[in-house]
PDB file of N, CA and C in Angstrom:
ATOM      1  N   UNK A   1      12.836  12.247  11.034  1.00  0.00           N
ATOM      2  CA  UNK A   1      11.400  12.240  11.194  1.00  0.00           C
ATOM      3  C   UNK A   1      10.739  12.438   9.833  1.00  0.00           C
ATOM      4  N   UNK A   2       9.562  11.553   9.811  1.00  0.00           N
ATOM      5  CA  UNK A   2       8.778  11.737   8.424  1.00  0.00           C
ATOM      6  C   UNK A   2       7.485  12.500   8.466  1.00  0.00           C
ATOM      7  N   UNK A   3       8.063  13.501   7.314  1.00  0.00           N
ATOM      8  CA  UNK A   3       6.699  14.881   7.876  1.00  0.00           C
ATOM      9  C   UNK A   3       5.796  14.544   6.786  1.00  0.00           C
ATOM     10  N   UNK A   4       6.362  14.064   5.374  1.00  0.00           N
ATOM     11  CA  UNK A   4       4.782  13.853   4.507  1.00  0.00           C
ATOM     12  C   UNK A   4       4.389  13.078   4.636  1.00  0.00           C
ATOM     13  N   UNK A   5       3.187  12.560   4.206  1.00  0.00           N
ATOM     14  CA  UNK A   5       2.617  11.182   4.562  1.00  0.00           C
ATOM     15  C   UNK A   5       2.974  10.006   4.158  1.00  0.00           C
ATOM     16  N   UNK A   6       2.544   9.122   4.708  1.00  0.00           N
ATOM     17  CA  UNK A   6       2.576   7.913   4.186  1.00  0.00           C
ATOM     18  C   UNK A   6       1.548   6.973   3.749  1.00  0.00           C
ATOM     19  N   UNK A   7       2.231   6.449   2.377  1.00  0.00           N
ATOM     20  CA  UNK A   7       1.171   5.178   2.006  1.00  0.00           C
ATOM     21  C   UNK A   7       1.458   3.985   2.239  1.00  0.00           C
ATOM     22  N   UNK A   8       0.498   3.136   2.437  1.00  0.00           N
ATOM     23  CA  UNK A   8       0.389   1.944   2.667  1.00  0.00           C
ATOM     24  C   UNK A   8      -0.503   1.376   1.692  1.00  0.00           C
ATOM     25  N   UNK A   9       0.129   0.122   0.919  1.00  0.00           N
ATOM     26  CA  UNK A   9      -0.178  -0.281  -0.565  1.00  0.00           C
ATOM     27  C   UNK A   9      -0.545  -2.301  -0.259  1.00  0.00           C
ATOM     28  N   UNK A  10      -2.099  -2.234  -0.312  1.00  0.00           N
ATOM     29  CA  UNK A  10      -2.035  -3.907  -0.176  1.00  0.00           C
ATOM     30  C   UNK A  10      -3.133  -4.518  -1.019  1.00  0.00           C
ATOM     31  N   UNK A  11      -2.685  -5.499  -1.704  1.00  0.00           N
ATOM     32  CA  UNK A  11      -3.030  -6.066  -2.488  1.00  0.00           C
ATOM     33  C   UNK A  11      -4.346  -6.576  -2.240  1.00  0.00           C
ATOM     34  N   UNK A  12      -5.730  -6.682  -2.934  1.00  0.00           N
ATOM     35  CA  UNK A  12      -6.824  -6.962  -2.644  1.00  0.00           C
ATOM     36  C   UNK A  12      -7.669  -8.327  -1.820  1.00  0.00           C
ATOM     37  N   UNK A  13      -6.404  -9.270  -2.637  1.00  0.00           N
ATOM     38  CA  UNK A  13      -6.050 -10.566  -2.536  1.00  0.00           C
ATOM     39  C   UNK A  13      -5.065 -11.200  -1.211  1.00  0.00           C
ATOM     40  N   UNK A  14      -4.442 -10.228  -1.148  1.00  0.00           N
ATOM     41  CA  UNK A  14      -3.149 -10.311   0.170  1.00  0.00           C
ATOM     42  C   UNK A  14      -4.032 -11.619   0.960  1.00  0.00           C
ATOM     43  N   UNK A  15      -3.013 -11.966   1.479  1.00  0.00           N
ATOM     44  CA  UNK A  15      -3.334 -12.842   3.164  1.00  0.00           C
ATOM     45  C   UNK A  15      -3.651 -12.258   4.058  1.00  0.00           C
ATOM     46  N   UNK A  16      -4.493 -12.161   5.140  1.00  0.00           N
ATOM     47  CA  UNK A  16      -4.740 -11.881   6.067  1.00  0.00           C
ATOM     48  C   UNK A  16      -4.022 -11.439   6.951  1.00  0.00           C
ATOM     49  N   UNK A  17      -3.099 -12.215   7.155  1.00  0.00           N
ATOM     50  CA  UNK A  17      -1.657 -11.891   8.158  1.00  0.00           C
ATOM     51  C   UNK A  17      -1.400 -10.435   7.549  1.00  0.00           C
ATOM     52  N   UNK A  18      -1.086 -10.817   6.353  1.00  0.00           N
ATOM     53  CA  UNK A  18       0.147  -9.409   5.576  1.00  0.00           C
ATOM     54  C   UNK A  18      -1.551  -7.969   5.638  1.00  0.00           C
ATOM     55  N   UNK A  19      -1.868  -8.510   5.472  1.00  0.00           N
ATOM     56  CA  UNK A  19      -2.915  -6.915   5.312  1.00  0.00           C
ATOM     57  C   UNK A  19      -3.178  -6.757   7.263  1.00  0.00           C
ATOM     58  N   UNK A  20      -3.075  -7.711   8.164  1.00  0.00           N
ATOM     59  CA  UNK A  20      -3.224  -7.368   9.377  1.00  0.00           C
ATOM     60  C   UNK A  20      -1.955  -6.534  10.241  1.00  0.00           C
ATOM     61  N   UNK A  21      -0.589  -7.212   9.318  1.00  0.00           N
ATOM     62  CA  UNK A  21       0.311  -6.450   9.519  1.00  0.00           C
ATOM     63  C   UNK A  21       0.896  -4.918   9.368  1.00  0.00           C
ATOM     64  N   UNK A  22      -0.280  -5.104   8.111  1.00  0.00           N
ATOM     65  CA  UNK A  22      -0.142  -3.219   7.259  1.00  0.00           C
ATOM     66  C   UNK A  22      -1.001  -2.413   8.357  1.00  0.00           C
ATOM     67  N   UNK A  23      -2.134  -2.940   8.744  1.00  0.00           N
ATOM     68  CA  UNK A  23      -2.521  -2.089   9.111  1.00  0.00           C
ATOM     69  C   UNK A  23      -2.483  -1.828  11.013  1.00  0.00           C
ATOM     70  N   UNK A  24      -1.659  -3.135  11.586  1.00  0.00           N
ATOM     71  CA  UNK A  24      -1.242  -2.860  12.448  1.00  0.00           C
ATOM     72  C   UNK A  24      -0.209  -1.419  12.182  1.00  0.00           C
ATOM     73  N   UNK A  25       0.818  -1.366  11.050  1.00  0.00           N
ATOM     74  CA  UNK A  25       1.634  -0.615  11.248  1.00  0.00           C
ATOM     75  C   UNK A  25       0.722   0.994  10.817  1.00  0.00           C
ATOM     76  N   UNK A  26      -0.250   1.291  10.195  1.00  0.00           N
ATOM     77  CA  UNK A  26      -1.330   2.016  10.557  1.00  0.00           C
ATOM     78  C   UNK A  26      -1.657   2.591  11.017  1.00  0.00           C
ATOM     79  N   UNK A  27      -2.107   2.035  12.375  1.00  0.00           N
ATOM     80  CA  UNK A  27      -2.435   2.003  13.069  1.00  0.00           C
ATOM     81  C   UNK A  27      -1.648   2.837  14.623  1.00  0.00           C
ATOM     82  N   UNK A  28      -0.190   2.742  14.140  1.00  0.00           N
ATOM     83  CA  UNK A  28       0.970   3.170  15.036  1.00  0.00           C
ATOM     84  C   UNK A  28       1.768   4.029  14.491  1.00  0.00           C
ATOM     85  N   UNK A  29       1.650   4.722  13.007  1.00  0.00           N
ATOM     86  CA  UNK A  29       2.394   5.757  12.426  1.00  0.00           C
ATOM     87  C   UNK A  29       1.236   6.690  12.554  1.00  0.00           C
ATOM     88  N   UNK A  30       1.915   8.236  11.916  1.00  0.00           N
ATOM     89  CA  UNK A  30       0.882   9.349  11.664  1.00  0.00           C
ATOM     90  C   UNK A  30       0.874   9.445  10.056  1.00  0.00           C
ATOM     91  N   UNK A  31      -0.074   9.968   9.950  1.00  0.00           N
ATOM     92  CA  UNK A  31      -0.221  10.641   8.579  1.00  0.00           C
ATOM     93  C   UNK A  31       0.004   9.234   7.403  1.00  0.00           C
ATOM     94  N   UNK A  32      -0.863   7.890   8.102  1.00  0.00           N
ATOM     95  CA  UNK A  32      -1.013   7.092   6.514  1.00  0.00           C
ATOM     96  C   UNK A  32      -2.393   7.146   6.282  1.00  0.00           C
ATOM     97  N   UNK A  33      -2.116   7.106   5.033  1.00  0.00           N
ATOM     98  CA  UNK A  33      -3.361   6.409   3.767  1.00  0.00           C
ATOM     99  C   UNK A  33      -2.846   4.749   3.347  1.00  0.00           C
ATOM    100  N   UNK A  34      -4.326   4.416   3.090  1.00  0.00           N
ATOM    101  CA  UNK A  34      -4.530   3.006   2.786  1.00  0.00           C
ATOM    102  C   UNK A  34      -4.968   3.288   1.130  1.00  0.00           C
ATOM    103  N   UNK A  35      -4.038   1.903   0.255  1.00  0.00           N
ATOM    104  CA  UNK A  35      -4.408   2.178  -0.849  1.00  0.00           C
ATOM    105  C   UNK A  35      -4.635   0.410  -1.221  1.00  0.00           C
ATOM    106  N   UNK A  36      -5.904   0.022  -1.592  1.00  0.00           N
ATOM    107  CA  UNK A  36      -5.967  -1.169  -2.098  1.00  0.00           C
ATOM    108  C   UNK A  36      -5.911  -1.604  -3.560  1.00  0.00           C
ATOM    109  N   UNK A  37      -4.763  -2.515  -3.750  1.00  0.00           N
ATOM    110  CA  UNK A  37      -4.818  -2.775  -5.017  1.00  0.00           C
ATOM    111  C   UNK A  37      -5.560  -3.513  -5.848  1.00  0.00           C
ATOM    112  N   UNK A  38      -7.077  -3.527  -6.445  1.00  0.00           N
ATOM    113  CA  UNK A  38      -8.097  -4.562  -7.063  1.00  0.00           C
ATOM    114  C   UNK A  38      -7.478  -5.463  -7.778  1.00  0.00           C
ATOM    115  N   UNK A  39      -7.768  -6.758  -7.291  1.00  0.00           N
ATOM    116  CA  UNK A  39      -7.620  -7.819  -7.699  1.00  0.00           C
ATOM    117  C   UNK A  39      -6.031  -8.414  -7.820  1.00  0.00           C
ATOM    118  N   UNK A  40      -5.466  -7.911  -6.736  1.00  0.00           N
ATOM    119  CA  UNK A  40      -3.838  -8.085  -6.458  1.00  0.00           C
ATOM    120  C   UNK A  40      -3.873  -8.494  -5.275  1.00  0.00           C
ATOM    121  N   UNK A  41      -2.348  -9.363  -5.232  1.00  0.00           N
ATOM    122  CA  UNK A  41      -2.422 -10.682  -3.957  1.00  0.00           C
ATOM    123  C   UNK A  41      -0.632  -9.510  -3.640  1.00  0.00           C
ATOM    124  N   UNK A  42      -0.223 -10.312  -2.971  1.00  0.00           N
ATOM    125  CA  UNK A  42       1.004  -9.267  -1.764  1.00  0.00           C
ATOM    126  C   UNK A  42       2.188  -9.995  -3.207  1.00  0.00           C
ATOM    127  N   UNK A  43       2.323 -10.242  -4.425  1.00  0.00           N
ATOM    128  CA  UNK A  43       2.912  -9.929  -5.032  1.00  0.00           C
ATOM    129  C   UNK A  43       2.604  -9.082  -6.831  1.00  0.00           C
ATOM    130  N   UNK A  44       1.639  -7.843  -6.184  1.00  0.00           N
ATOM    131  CA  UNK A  44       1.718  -6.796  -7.480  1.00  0.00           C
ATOM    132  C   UNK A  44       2.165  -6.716  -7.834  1.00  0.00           C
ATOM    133  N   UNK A  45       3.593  -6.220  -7.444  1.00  0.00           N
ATOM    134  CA  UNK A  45       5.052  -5.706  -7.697  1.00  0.00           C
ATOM    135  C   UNK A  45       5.511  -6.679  -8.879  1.00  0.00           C
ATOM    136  N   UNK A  46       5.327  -7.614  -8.927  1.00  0.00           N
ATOM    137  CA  UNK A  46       5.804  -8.677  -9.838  1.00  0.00           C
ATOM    138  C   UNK A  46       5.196  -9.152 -10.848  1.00  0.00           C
ATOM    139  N   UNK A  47       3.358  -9.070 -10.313  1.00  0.00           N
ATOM    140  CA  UNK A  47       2.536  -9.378 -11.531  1.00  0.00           C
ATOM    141  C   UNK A  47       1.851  -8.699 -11.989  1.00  0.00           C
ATOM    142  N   UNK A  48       1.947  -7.046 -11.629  1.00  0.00           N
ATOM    143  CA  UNK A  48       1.521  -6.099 -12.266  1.00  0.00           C
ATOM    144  C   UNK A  48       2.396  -5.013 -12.038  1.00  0.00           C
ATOM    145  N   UNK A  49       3.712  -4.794 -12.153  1.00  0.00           N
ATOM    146  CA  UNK A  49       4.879  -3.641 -12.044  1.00  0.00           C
ATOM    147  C   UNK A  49       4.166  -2.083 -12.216  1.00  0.00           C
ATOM    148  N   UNK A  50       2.989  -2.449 -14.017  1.00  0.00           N
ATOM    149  CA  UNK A  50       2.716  -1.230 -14.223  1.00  0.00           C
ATOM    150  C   UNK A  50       1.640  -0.334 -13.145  1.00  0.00           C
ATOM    151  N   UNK A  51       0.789  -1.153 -12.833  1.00  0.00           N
ATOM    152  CA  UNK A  51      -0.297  -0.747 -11.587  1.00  0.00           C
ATOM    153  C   UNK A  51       0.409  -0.046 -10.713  1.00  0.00           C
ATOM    154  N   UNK A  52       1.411  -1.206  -9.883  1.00  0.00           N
ATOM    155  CA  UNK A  52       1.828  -0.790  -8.916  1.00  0.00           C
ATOM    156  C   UNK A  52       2.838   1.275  -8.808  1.00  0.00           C
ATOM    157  N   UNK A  53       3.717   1.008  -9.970  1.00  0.00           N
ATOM    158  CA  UNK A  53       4.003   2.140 -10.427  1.00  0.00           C
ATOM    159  C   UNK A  53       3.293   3.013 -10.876  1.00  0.00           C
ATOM    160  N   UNK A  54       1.647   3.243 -11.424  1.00  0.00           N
ATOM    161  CA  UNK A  54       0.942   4.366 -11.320  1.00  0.00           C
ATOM    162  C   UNK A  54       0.199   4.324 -10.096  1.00  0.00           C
ATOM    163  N   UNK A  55       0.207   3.360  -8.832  1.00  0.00           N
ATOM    164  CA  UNK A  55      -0.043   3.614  -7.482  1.00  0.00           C
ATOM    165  C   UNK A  55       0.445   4.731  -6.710  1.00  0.00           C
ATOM    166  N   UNK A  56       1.962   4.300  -7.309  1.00  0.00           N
ATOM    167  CA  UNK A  56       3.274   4.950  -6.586  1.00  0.00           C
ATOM    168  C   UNK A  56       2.966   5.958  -7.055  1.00  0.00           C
ATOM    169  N   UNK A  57       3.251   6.725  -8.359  1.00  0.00           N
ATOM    170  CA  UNK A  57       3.045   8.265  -8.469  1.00  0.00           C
ATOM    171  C   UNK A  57       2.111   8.966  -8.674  1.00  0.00           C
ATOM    172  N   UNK A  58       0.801   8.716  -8.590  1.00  0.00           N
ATOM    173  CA  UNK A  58      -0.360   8.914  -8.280  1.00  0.00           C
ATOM    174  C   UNK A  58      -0.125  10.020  -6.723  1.00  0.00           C
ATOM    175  N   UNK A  59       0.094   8.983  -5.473  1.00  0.00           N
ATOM    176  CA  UNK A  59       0.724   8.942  -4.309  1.00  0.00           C
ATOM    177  C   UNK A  59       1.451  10.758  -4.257  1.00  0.00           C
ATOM    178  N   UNK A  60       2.733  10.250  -4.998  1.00  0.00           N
ATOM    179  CA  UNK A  60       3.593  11.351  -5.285  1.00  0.00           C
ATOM    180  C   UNK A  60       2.969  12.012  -5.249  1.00  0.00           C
ATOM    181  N   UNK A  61       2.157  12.384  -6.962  1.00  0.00           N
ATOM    182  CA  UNK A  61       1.948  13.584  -7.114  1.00  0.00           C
ATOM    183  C   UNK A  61       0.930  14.303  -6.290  1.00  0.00           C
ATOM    184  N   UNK A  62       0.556  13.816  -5.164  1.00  0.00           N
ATOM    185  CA  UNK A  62      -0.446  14.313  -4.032  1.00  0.00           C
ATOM    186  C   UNK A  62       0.187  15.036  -3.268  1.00  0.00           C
TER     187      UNK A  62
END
């Protein structure tokens, strides 16, 4: 069982589907936060590594 929270990370740009999917899952867990990434499509991870990684421990250090 997951007792700290969770984030949920979607790109500003994303598709519709993929951000309807995030937040279906949302929607059905406890304890998420929504974090939007400005001006990022559902591959940050690839075209901005560094963003995405001060997303991530930002997150953490909460």
């Amino acid at each position: 069982m997951v007792r700290s929270g969770l984030r949920s990370t979607v790109g500003e740009a994303s598709p519709a589907h993929l951000v309807g999917a995030s937040r279906h899952l949302q929607q059905r867990l406890a304890n998420v936060s929504e974090q939007i990434l400005p001006g990022q499509n559902h591959f940050a991870h690839v075209m901005d590594p560094e963003s995405v990684a001060e997303a991530i421990n930002a997150f953490l250090a909460t």
